[in-house]
PDB file of N, CA and C in Angstrom:
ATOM      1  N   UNK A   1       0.836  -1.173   0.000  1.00  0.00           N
ATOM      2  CA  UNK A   1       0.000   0.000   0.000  1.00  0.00           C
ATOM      3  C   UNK A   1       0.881   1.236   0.000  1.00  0.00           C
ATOM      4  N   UNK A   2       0.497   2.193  -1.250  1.00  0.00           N
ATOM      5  CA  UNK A   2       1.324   3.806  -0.798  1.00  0.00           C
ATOM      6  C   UNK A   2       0.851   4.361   0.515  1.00  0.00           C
ATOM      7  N   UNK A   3       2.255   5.349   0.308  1.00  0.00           N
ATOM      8  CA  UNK A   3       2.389   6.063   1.770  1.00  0.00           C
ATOM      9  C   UNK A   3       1.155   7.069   1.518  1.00  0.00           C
ATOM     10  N   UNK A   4       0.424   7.752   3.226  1.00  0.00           N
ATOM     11  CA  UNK A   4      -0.874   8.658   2.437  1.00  0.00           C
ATOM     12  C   UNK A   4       0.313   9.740   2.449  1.00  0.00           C
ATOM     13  N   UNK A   5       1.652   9.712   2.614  1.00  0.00           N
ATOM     14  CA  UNK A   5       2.575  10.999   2.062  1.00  0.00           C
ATOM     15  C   UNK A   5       3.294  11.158   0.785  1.00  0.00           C
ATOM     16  N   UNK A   6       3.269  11.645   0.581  1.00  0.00           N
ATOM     17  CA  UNK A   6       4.050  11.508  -1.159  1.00  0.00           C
ATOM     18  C   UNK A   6       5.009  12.593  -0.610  1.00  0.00           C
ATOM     19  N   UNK A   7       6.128  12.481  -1.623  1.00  0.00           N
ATOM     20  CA  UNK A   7       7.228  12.741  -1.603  1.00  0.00           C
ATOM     21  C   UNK A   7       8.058  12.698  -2.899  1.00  0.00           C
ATOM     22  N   UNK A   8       9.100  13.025  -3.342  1.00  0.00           N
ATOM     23  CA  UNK A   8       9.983  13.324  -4.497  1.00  0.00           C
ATOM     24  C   UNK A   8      11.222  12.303  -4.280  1.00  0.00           C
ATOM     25  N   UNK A   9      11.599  11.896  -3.471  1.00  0.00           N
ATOM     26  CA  UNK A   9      12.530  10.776  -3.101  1.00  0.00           C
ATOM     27  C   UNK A   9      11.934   9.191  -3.442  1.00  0.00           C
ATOM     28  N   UNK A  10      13.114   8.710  -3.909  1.00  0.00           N
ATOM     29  CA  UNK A  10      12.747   7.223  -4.657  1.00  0.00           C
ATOM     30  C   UNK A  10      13.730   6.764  -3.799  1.00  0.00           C
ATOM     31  N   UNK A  11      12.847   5.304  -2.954  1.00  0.00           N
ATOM     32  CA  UNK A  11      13.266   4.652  -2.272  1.00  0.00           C
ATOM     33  C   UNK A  11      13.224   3.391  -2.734  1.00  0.00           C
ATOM     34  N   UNK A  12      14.445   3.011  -2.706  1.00  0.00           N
ATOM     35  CA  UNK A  12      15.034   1.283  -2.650  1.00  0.00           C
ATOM     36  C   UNK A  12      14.273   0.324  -1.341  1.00  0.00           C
ATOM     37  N   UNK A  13      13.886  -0.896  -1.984  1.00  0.00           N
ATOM     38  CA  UNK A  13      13.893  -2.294  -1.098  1.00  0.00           C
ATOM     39  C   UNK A  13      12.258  -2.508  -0.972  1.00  0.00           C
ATOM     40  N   UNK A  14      12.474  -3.091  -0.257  1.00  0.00           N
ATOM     41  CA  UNK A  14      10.932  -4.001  -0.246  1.00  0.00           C
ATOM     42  C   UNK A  14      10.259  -3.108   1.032  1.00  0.00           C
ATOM     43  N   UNK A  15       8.823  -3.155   1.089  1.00  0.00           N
ATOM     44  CA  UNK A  15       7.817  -2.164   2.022  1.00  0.00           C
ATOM     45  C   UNK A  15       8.495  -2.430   3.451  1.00  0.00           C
ATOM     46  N   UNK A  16       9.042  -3.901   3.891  1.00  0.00           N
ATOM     47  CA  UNK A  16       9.341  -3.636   4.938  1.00  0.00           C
ATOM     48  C   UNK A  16      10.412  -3.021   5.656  1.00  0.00           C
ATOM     49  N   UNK A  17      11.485  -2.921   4.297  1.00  0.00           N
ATOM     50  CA  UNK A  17      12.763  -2.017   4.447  1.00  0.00           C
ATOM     51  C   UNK A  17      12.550  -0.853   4.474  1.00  0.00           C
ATOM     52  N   UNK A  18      11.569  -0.025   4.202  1.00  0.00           N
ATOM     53  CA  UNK A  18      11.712   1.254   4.094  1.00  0.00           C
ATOM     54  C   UNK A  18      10.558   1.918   4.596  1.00  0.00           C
ATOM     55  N   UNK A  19       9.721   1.032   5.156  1.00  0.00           N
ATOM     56  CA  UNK A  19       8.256   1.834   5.196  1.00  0.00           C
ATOM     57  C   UNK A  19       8.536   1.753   7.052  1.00  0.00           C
ATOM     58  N   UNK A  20       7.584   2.426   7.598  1.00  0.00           N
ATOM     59  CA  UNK A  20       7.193   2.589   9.220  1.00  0.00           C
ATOM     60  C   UNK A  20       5.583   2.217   9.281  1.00  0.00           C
ATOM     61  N   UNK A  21       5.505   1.860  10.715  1.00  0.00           N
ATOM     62  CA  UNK A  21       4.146   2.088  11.125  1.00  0.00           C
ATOM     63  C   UNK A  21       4.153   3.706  10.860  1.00  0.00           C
ATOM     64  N   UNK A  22       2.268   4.371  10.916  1.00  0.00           N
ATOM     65  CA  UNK A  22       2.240   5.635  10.858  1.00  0.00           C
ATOM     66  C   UNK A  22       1.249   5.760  12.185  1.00  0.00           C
ATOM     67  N   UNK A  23       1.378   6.558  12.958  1.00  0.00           N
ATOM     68  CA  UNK A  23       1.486   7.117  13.944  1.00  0.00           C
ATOM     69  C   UNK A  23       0.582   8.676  14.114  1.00  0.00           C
ATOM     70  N   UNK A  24      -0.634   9.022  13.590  1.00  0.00           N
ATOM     71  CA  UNK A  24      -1.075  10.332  13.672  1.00  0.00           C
ATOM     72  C   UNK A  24      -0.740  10.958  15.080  1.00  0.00           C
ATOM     73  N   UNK A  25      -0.221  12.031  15.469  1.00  0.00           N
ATOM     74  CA  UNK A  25      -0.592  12.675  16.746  1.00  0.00           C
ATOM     75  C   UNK A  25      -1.761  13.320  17.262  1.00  0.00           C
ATOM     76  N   UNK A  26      -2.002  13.896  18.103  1.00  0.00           N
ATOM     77  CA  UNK A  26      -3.325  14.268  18.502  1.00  0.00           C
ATOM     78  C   UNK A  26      -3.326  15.874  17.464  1.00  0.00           C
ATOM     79  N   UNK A  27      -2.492  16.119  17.727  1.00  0.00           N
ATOM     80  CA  UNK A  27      -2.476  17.151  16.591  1.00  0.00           C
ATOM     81  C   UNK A  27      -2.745  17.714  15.170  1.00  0.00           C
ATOM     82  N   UNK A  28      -2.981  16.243  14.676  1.00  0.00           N
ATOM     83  CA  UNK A  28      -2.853  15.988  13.811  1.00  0.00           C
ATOM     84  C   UNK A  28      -4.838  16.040  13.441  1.00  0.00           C
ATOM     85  N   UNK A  29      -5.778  16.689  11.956  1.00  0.00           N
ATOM     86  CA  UNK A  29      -6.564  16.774  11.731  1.00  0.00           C
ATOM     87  C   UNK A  29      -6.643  15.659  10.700  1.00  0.00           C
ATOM     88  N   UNK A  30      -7.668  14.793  10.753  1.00  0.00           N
ATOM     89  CA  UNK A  30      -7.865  13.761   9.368  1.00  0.00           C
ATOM     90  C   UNK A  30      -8.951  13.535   9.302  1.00  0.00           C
ATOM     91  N   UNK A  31      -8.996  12.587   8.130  1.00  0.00           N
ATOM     92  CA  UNK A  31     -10.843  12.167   7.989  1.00  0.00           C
ATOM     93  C   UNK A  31     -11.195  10.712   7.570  1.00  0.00           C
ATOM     94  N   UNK A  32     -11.945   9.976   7.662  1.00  0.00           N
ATOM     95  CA  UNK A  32     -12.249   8.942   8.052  1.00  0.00           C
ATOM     96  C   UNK A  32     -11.085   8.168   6.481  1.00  0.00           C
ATOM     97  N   UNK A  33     -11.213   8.477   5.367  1.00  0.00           N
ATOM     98  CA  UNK A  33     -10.181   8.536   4.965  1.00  0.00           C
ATOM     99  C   UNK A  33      -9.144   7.734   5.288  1.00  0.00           C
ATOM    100  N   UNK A  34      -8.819   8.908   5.436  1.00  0.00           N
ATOM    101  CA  UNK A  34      -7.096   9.292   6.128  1.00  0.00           C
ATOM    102  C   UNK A  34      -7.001   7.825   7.115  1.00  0.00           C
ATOM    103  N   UNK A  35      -8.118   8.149   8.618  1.00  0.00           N
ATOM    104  CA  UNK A  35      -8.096   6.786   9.159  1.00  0.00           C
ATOM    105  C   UNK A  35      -7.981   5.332   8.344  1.00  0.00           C
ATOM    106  N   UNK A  36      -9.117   5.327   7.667  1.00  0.00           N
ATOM    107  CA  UNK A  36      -8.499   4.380   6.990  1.00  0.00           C
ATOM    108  C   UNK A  36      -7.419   3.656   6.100  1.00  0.00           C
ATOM    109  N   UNK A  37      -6.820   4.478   5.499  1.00  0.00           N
ATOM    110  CA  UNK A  37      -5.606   4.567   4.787  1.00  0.00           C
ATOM    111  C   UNK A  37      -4.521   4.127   6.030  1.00  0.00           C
ATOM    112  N   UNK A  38      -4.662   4.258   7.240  1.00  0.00           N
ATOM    113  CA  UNK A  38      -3.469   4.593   8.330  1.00  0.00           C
ATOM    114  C   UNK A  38      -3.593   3.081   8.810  1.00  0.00           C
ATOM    115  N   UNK A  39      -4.986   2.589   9.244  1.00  0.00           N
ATOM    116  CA  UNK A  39      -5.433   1.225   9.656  1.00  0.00           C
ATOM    117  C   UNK A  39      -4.750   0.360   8.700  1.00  0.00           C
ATOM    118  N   UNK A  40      -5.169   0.410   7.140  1.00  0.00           N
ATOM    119  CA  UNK A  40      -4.751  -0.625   6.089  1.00  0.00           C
ATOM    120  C   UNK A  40      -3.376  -0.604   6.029  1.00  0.00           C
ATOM    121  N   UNK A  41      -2.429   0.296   6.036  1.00  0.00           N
ATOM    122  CA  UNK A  41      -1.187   0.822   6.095  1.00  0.00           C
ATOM    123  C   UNK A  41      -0.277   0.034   7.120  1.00  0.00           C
ATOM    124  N   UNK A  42      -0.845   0.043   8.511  1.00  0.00           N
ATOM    125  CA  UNK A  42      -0.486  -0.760   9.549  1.00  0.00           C
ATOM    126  C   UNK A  42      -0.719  -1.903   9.795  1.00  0.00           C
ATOM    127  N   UNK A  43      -2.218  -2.018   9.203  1.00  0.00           N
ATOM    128  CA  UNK A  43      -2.503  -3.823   9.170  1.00  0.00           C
ATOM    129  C   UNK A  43      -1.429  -4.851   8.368  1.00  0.00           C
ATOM    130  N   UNK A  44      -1.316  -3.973   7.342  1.00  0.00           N
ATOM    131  CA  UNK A  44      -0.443  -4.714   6.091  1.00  0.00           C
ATOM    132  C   UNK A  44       1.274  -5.159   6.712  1.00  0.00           C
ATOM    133  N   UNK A  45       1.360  -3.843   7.694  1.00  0.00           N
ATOM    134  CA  UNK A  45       2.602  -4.156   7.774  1.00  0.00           C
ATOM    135  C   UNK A  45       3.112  -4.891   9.191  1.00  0.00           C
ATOM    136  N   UNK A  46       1.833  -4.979  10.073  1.00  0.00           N
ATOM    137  CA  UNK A  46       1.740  -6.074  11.305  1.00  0.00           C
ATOM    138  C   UNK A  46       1.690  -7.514  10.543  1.00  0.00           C
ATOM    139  N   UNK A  47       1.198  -7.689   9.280  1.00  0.00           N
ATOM    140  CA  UNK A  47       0.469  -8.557   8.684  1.00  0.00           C
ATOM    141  C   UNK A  47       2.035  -9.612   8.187  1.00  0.00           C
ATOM    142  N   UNK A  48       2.940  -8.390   7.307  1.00  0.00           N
ATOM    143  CA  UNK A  48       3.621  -8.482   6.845  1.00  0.00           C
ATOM    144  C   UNK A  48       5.257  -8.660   7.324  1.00  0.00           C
ATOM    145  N   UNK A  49       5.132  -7.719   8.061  1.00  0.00           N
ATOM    146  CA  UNK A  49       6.154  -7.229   8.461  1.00  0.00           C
ATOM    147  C   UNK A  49       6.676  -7.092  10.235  1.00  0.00           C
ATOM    148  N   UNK A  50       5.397  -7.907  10.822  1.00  0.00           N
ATOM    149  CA  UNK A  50       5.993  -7.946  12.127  1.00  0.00           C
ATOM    150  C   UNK A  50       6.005  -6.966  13.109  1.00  0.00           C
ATOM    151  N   UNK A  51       5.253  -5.999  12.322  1.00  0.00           N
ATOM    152  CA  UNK A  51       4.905  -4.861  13.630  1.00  0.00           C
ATOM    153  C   UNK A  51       3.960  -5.129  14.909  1.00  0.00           C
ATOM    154  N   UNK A  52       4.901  -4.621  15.349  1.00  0.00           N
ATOM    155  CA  UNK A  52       3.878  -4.578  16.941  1.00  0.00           C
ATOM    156  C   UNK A  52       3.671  -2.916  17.584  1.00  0.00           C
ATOM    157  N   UNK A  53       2.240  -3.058  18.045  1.00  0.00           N
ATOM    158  CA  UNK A  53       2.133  -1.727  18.606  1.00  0.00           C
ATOM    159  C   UNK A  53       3.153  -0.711  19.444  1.00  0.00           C
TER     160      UNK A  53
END
């Protein structure tokens, strides 16, 4: 799954080399969206990749 950030930098290796869990702060304004994009984002990579909270 893309990052919901885009960026101009081209990154090498596979999602689990280069990607993070994402982390909104409270600061942070989004929309159900966004939530979702962040859930699928993290599922994939607990799924995948061994993340833990």
């Amino acid at each position: 799954m893309p990052s919901i950030a885009g960026g101009c930098a081209t990154a090498t290796g596979d999602f689990c080399d280069v990607a993070r869990p994402l982390r909104p702060s409270v600061q942070d304004t989004v929309t159900l969206e966004t939530v979702a994009q962040v859930v699928a984002h993290n599922r994939y990579g607990r799924e995948h990749c061994g993340w833990t909270p």
